[in-house]
C-alpha atoms as a PDB file:
ATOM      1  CA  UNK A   1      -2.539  57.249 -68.171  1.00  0.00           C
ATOM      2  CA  UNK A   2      -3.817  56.428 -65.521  1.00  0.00           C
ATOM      3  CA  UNK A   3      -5.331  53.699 -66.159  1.00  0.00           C
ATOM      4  CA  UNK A   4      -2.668  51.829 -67.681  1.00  0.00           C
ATOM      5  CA  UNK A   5      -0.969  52.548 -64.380  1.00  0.00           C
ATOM      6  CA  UNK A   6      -3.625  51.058 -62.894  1.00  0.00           C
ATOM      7  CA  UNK A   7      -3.383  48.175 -65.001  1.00  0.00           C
ATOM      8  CA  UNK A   8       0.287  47.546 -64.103  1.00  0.00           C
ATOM      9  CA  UNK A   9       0.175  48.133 -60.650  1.00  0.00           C
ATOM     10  CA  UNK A  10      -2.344  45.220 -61.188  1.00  0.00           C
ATOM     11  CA  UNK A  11      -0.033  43.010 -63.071  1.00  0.00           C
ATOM     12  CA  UNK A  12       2.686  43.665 -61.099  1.00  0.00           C
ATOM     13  CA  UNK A  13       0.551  43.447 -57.822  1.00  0.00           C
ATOM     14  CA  UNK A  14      -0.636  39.936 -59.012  1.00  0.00           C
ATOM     15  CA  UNK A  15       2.509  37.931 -58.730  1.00  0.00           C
ATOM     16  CA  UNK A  16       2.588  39.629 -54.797  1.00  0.00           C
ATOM     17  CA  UNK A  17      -1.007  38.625 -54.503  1.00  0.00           C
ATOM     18  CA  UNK A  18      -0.655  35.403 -55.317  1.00  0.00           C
ATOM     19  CA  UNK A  19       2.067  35.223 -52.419  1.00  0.00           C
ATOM     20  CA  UNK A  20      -0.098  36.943 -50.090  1.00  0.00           C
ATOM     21  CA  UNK A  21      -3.060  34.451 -50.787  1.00  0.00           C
ATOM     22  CA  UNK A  22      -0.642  30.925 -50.873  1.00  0.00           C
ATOM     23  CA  UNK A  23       0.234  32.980 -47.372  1.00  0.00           C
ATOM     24  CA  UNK A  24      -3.205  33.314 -46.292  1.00  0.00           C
ATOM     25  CA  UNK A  25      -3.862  29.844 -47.278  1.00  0.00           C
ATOM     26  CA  UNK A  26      -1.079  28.645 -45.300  1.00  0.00           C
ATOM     27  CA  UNK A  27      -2.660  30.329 -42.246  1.00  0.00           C
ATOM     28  CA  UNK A  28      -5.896  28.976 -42.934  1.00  0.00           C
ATOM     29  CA  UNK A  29      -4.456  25.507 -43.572  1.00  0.00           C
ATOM     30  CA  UNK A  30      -2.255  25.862 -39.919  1.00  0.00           C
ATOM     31  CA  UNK A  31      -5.011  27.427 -38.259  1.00  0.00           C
ATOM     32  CA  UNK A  32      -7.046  24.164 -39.609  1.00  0.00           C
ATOM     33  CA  UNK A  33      -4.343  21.899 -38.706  1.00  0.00           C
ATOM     34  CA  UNK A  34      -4.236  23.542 -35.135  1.00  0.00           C
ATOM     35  CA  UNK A  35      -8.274  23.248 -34.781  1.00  0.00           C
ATOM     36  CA  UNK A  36      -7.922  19.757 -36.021  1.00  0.00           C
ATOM     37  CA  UNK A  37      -4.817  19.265 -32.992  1.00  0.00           C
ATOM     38  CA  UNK A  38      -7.138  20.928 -30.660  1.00  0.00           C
ATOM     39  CA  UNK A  39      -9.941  18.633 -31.003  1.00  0.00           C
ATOM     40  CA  UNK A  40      -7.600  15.574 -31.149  1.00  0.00           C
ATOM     41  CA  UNK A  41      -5.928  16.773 -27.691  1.00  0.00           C
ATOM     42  CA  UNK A  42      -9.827  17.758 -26.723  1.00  0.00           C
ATOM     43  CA  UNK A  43     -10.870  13.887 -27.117  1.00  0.00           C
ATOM     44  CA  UNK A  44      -7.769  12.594 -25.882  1.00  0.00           C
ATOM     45  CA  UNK A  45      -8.639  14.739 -22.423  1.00  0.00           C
ATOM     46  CA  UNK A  46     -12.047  13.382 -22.540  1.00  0.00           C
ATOM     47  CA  UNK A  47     -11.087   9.828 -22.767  1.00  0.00           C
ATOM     48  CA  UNK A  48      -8.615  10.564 -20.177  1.00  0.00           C
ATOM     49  CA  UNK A  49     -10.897  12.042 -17.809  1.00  0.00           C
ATOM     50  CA  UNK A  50     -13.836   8.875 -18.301  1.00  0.00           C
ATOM     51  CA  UNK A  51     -11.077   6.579 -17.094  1.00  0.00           C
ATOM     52  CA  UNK A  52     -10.616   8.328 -14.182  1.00  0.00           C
ATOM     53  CA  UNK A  53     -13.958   8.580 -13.456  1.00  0.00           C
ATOM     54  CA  UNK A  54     -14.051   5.341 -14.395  1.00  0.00           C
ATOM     55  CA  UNK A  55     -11.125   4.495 -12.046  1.00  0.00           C
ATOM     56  CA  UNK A  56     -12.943   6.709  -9.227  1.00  0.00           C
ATOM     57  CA  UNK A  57     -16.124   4.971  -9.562  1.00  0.00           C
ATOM     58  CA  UNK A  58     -14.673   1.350  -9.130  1.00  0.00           C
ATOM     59  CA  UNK A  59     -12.513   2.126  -6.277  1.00  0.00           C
ATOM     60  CA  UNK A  60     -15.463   3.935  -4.224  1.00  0.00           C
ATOM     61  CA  UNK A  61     -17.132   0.836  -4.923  1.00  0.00           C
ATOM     62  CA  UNK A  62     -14.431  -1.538  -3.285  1.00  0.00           C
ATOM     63  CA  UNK A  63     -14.189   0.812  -0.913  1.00  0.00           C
ATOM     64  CA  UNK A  64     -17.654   0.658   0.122  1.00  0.00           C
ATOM     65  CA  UNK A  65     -18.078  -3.108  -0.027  1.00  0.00           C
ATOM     66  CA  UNK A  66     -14.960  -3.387   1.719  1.00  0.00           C
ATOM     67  CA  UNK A  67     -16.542  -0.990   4.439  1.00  0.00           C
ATOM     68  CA  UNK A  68     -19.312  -3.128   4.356  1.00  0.00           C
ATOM     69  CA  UNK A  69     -17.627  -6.008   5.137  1.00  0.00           C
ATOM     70  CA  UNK A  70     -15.598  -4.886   7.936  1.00  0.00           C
ATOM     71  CA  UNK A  71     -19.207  -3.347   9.348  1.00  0.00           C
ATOM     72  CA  UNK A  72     -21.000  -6.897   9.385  1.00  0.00           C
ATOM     73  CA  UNK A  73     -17.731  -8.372  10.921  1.00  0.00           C
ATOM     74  CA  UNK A  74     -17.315  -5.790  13.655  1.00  0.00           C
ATOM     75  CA  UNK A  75     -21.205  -5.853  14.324  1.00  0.00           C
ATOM     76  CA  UNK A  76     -21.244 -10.219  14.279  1.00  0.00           C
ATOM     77  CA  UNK A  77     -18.128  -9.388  17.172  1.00  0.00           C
ATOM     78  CA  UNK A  78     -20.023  -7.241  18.984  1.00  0.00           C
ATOM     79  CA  UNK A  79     -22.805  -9.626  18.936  1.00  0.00           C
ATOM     80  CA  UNK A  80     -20.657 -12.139  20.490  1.00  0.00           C
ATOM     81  CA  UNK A  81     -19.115 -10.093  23.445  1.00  0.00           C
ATOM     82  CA  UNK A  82     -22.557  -9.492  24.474  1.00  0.00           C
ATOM     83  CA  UNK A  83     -23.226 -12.989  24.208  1.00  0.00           C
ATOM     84  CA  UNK A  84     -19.857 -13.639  26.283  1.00  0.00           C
ATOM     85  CA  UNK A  85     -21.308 -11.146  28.585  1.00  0.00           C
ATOM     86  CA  UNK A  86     -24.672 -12.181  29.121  1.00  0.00           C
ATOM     87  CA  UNK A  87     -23.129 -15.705  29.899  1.00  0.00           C
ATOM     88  CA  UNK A  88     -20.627 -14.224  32.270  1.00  0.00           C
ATOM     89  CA  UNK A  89     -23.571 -12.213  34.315  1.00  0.00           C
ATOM     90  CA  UNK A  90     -25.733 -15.208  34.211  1.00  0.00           C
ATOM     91  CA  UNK A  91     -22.793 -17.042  35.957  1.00  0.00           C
ATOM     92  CA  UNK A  92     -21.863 -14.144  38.640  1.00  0.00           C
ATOM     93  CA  UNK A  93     -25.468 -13.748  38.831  1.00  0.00           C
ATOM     94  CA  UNK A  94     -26.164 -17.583  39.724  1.00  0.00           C
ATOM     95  CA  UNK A  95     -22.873 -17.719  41.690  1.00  0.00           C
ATOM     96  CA  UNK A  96     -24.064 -14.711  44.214  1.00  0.00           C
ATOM     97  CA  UNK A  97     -27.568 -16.371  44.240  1.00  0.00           C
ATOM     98  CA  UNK A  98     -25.392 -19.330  45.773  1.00  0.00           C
ATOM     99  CA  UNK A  99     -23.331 -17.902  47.983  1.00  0.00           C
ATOM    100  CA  UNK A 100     -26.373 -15.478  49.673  1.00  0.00           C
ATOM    101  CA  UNK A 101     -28.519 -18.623  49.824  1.00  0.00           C
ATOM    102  CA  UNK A 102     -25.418 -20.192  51.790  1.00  0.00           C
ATOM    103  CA  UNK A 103     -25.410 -17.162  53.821  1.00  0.00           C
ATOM    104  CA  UNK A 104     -28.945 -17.591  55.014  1.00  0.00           C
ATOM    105  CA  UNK A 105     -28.464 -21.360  55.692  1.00  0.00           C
ATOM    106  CA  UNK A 106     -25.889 -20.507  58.089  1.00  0.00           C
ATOM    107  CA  UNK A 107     -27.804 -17.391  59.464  1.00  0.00           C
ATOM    108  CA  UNK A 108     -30.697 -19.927  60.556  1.00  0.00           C
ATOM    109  CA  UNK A 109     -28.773 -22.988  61.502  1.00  0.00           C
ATOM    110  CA  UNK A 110     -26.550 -20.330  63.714  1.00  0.00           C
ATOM    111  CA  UNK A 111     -30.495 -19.056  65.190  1.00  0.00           C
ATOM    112  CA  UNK A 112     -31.404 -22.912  65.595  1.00  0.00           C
ATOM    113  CA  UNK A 113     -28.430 -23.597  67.507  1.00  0.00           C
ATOM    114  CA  UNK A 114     -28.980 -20.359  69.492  1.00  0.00           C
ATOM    115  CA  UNK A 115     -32.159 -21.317  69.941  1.00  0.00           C
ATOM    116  CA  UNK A 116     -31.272 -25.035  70.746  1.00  0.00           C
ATOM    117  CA  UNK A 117     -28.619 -23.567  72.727  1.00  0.00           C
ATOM    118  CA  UNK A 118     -30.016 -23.122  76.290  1.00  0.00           C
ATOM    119  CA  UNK A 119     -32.107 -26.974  76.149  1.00  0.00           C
ATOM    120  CA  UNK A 120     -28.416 -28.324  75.374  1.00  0.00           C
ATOM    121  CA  UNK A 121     -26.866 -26.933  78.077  1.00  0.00           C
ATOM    122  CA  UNK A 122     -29.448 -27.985  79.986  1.00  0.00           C
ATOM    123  CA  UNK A 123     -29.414 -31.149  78.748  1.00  0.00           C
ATOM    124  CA  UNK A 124     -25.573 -31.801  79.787  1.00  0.00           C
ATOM    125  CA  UNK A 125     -25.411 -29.976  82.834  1.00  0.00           C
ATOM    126  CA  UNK A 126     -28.273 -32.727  84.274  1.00  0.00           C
ATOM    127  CA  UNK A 127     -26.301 -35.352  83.473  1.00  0.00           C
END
């Protein structure tokens, strides 16, 4: 007896396991179609993230030439205000040089005519 028990607990367990395994299927079918999801949303983040990068890399690069740029600009204007400078100091320079060699031509014409200064008065007071 109890075999044929066994045998219809298998006949009547069949119809249940063939639920239980289009079930387990079903799993294993969503759990593939989730996997498959995954790696779609997986590939899509990848490409996502090499544009950015992508993105990144281009704009450090126009920021660098740009930085560049603005260098040899600000360096070519600094070359030019010491230019402007040097000119400037050359002039003040050359302009002092004038005014002290002034200064000494008056210092000895002012000694010649103190030298000069007695024989003149001499001069006049005998006529």
């Amino acid at each position: 007896m109890i075999p044929n028990n066994q045998s219809q607990s298998r006949v009547i367990s069949s119809p249940e396991r063939v639920v239980f395994e289009q079930e387990a299927l079903a799993k294993i079918v969503t759990t593939m179609d989730l996997f498959k999801l995954l790696e779609e949303r997986r590939v899509e983040a990848q490409s996502q993230q090499d544009i950015l990068h992508k993105r990144i890399g281009s704009l450090r690069d126009e920021l660098q030439k740009e930085l560049g740029e603005s260098h040899k600009e600000i360096m070519s204007e600094i070359k030019e205000m010491k230019e402007e400078q040097r000119e400037h100091a050359k002039d003040m320079s050359d302009r002092v040089n004038n005014l002290e060699q002034w200064k000494w031509q008056m210092a000895g014409g002012v000694l010649v005519l103190a030298f000069l200064w007695p024989f003149v008065t001499d001069i006049i007071n005998a006529n």
